[in-house]
Protein backbone atom coordinates (compact mmCIF):
# COMPACT_ATOMS: atom_id res chain seq x y z
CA UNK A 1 0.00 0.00 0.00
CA UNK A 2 1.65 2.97 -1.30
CA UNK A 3 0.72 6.26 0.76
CA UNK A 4 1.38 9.50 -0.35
CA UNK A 5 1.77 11.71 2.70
CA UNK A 6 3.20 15.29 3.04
CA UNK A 7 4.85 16.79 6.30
CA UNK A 8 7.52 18.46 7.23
CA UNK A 9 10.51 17.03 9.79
CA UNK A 10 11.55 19.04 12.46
CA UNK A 11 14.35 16.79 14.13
CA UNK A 12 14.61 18.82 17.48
CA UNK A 13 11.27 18.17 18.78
CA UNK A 14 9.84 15.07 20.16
CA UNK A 15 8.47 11.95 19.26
CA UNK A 16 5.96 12.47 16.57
CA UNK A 17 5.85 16.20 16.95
CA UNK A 18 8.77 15.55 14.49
CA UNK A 19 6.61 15.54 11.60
CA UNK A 20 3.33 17.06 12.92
CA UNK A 21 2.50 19.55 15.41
CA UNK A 22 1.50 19.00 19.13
CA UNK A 23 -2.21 19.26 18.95
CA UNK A 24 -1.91 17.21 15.62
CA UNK A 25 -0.20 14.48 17.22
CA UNK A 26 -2.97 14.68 19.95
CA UNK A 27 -5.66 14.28 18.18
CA UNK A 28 -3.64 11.22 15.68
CA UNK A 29 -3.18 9.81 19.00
CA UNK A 30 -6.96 9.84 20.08
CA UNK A 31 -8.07 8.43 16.75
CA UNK A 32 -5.06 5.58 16.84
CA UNK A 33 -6.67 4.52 20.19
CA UNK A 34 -10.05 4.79 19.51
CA UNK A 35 -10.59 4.26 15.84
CA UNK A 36 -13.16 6.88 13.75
CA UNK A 37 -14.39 9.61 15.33
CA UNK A 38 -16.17 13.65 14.61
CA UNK A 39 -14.68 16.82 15.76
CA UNK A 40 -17.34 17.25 18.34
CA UNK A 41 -16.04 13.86 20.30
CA UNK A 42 -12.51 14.55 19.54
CA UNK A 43 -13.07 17.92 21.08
CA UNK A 44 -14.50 16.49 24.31
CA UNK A 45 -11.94 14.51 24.67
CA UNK A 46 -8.96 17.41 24.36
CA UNK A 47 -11.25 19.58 26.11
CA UNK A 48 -11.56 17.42 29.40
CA UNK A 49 -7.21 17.71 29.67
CA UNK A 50 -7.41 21.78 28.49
CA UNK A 51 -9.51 25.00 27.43
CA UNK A 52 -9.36 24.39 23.18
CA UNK A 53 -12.06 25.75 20.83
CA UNK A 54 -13.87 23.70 19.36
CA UNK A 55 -12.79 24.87 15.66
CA UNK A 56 -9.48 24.47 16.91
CA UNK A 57 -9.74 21.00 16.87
CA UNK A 58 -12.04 21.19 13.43
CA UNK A 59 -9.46 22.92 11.30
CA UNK A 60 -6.85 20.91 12.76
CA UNK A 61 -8.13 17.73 11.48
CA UNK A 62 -9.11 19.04 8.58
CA UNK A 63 -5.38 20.13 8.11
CA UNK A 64 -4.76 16.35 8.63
CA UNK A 65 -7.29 15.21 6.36
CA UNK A 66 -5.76 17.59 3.51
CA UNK A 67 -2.21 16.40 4.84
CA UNK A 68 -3.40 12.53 3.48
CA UNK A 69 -3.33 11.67 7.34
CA UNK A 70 -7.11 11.16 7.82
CA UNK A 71 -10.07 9.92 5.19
CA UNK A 72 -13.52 12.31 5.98
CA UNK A 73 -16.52 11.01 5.07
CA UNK A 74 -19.49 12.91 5.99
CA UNK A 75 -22.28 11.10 7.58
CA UNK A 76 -25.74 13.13 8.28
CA UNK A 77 -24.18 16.83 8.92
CA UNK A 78 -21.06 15.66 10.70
CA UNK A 79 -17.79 14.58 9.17
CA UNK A 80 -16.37 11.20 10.19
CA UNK A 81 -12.63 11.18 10.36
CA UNK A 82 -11.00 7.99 10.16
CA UNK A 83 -6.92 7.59 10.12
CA UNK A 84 -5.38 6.75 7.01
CA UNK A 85 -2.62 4.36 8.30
CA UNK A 86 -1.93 2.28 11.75
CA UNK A 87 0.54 4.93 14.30
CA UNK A 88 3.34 1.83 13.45
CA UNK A 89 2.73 1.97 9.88
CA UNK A 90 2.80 6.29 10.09
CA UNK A 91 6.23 5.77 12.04
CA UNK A 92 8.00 3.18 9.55
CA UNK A 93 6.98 6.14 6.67
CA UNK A 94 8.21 8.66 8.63
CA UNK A 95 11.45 6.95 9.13
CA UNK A 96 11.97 5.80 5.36
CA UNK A 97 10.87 9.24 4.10
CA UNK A 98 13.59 10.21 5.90
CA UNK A 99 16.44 8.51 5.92
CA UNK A 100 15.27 7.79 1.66
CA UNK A 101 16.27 11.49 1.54
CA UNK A 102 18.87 11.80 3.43
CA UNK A 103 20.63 8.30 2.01
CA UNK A 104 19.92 9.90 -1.48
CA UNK A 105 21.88 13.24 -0.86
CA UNK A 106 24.19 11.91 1.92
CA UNK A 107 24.49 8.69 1.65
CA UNK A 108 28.71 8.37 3.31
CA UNK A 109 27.63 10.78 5.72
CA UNK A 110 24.51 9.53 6.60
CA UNK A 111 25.58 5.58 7.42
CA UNK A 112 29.27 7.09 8.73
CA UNK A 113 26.86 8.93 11.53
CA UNK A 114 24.64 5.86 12.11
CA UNK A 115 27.77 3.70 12.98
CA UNK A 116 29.14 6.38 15.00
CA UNK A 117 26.16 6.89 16.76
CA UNK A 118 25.47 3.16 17.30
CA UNK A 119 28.70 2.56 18.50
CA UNK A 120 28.73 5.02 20.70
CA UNK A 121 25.53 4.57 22.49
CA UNK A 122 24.20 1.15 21.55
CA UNK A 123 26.66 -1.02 20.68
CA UNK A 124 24.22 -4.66 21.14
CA UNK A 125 21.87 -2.69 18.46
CA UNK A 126 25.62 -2.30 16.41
CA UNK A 127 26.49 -5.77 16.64
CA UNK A 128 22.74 -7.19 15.27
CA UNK A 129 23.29 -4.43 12.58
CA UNK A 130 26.66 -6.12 11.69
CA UNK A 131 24.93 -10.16 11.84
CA UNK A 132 22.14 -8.74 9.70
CA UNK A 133 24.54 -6.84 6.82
CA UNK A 134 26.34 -10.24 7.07
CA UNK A 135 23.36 -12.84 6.47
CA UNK A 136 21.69 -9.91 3.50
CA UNK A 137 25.24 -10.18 2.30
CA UNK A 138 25.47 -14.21 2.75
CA UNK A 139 22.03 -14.20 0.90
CA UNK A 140 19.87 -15.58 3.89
CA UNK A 141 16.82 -13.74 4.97
């Protein structure tokens, strides 16, 4: 399944805030845990933690709709907003969006860093990175 989505990285922020904005990631978050939802129960649900308008939260997920995030259907006068993709299958894009571009413009300095990096701070992670090169290479898996 080929997906299409646009966002921008921003690599000094947190978790998914990365690629969307807090109160996107909020509401993602809501509708990852409990499937399709409308604005108005969305809303509730942000507005029992903090004061947020209430089209706020509407052009938000609209945003996210037009982003390829969320399918809207409309059902009687409300809009039904439904996530495109599983949160694990929105992270594994995320991270092959970005390390595709980053591999395709800087590709030695890119895997030079990743070493680096793993040595430095996880070198068990390193070490499975070396036995799986080494069986890809060998032709198993």
């Amino acid at each position: 399944m080929a997906f299409n989505l646009r966002f921008r990285f921003s690599p000094t922020k947190d978790g998914l805030v990365k690629v969307l904005g807090p109160l996107e990631t909020e509401i993602m978050q809501i509708l990852w845990q409990e499937g399709p939802s409308t604005v108005k129960k969305v809303h509730r649900k942000l507005a029992q933690q903090r004061d947020i308008a209430y089209t706020t939260v509407m052009t938000t997920m609209s945003r996210l709709a037009d982003k390829g995030v969320l399918n809207r259907e409309r059902d009687g006068l409300a809009y039904v907003y439904t996530p495109v993709i599983s949160e694990d299958e929105f992270v594994n894009l995320v991270v092959r969006q970005v390390l595709d571009g980053l591999l395709d413009d800087y590709s030695d300095t890119a895997i030079s860093y990743m070493v680096d990096y793993l040595a430095k701070n996880n070198p068990a992670e390193l070490r499975r990175l070396q036995r799986e090169i080494s069986q890809r290479l060998n032709g198993s898996k």
